[in-house]
C-alpha atoms as a PDB file:
ATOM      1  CA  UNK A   1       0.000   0.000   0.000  1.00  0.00           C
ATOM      2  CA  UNK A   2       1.601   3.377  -0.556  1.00  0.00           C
ATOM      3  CA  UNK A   3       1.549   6.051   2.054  1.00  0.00           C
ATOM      4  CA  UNK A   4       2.121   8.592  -0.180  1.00  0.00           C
ATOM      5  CA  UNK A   5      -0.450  11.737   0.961  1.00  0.00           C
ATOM      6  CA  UNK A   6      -2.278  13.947  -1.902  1.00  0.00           C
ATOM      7  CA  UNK A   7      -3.422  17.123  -0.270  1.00  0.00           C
ATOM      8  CA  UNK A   8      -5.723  18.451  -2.728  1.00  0.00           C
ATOM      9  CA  UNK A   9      -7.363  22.570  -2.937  1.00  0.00           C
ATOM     10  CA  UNK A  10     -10.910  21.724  -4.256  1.00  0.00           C
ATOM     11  CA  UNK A  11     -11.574  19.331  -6.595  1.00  0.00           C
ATOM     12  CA  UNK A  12     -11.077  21.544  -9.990  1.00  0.00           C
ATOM     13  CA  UNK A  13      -8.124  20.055 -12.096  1.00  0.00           C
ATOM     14  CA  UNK A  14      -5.520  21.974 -13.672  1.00  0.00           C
ATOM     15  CA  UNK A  15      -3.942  21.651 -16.830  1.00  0.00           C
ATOM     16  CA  UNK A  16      -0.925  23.749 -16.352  1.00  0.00           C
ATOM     17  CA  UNK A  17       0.179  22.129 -12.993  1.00  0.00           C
ATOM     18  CA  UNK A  18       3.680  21.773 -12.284  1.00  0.00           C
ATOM     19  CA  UNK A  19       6.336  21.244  -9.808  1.00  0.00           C
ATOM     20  CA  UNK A  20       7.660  24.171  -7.996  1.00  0.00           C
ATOM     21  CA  UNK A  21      11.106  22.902  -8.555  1.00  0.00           C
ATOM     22  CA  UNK A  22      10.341  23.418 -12.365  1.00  0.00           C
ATOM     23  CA  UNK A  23       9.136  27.185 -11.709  1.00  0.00           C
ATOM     24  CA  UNK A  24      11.737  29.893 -13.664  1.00  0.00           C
ATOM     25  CA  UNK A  25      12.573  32.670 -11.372  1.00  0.00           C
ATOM     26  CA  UNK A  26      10.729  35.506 -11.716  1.00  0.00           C
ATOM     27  CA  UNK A  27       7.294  34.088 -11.876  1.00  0.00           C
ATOM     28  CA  UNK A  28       3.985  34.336  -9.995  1.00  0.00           C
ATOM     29  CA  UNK A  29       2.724  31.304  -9.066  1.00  0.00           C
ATOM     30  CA  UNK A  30      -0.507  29.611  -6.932  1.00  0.00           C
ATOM     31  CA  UNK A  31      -0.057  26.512  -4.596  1.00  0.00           C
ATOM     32  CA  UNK A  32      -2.717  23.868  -6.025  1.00  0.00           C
ATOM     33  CA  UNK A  33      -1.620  20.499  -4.197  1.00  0.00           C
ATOM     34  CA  UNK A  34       0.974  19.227  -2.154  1.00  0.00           C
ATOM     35  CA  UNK A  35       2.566  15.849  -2.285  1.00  0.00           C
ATOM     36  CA  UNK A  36       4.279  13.586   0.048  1.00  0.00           C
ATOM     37  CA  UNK A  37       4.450  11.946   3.699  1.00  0.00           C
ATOM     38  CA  UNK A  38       2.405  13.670   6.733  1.00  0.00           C
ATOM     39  CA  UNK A  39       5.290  14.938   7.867  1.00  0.00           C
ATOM     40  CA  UNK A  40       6.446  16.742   4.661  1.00  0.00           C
ATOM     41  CA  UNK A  41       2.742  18.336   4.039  1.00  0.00           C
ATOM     42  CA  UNK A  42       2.347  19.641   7.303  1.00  0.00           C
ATOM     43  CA  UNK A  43       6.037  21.135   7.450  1.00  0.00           C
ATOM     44  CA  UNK A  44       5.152  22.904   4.073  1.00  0.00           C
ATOM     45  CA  UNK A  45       1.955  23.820   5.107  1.00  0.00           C
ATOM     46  CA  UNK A  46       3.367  25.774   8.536  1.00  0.00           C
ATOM     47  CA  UNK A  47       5.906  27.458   5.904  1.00  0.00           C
ATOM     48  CA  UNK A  48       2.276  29.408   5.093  1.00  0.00           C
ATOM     49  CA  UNK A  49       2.242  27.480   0.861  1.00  0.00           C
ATOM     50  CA  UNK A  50      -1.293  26.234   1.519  1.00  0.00           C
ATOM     51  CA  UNK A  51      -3.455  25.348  -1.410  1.00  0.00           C
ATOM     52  CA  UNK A  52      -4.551  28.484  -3.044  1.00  0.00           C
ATOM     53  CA  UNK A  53      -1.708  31.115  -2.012  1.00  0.00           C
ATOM     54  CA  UNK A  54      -0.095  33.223  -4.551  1.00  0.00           C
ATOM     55  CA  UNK A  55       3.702  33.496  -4.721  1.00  0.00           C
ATOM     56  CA  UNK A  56       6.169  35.239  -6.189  1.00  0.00           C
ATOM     57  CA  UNK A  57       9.569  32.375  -6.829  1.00  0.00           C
ATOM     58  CA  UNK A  58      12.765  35.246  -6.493  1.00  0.00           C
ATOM     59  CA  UNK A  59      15.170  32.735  -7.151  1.00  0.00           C
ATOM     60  CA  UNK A  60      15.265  29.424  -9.038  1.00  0.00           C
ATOM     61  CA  UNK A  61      18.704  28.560 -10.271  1.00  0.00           C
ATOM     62  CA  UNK A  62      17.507  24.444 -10.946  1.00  0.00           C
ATOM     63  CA  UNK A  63      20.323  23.022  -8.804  1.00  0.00           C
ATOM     64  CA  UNK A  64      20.424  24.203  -4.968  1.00  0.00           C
ATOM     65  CA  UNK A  65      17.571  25.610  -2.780  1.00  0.00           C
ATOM     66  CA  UNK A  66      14.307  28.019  -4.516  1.00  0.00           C
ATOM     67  CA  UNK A  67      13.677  31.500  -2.702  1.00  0.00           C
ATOM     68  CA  UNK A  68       9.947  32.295  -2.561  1.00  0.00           C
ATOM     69  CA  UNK A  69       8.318  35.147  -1.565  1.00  0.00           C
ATOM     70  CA  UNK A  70       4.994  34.572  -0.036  1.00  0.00           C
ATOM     71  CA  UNK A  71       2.628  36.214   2.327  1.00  0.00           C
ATOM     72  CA  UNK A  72       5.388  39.291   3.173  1.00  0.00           C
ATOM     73  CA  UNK A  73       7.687  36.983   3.830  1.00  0.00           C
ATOM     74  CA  UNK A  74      11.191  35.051   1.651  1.00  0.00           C
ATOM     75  CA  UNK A  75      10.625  31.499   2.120  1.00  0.00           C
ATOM     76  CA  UNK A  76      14.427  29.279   1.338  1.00  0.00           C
ATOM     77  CA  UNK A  77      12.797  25.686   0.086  1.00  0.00           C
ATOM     78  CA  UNK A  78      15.057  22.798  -0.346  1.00  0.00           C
ATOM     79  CA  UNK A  79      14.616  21.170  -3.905  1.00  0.00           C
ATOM     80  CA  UNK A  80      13.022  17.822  -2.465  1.00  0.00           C
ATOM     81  CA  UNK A  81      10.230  19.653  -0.442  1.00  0.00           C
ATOM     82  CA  UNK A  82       9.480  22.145  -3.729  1.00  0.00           C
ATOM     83  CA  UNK A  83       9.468  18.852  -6.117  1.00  0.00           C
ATOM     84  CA  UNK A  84       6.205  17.819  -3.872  1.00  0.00           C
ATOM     85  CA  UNK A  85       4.598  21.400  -4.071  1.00  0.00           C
ATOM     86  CA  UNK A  86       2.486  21.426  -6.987  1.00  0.00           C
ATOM     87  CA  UNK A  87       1.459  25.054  -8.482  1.00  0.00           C
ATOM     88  CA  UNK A  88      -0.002  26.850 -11.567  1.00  0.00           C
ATOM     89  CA  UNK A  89       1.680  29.692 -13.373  1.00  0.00           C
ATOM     90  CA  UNK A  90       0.004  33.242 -13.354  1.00  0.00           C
END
């Protein structure tokens, strides 16, 4: 059985989904499901990237950690944790 976790915002699907790993810096972006263990989604959600919240990714070189600004705040996200953070472009 896997224990992967979906955490899903609504039940509307999304065509341009994609990893926030996979984001180009300079972008706007909105959270639309996180993926992984319990302990992974609730450590991301307490970082304030619940499903729904708009971002801005500052820095996204594709090898090392992303910056992301959200809610008034920079937010340093390992590459692991933002492969499981699924968003939509804006």
């Amino acid at each position: 059985m896997d224990k992967t976790l979906l955490f899903r915002a609504g039940c509307r699907e999304m065509a341009s989904r994609m990893s926030l790993a996979d984001v180009p810096q300079g972008r706007r972006i909105r959270v639309v499901d996180i993926e992984g263990g319990g302990y992974r989604i609730q450590k991301i959600l307490d970082m304030g990237l619940t499903p729904g919240v708009e971002a801005f990714v500052r820095q996204n070189r594709f090898k090392g950690p992303i910056v992301v600004d959200v809610r008034g705040v920079s937010l340093v996200i390992g590459r692991d944790f933002a492969e499981g953070i699924l968003v939509e472009l804006l």
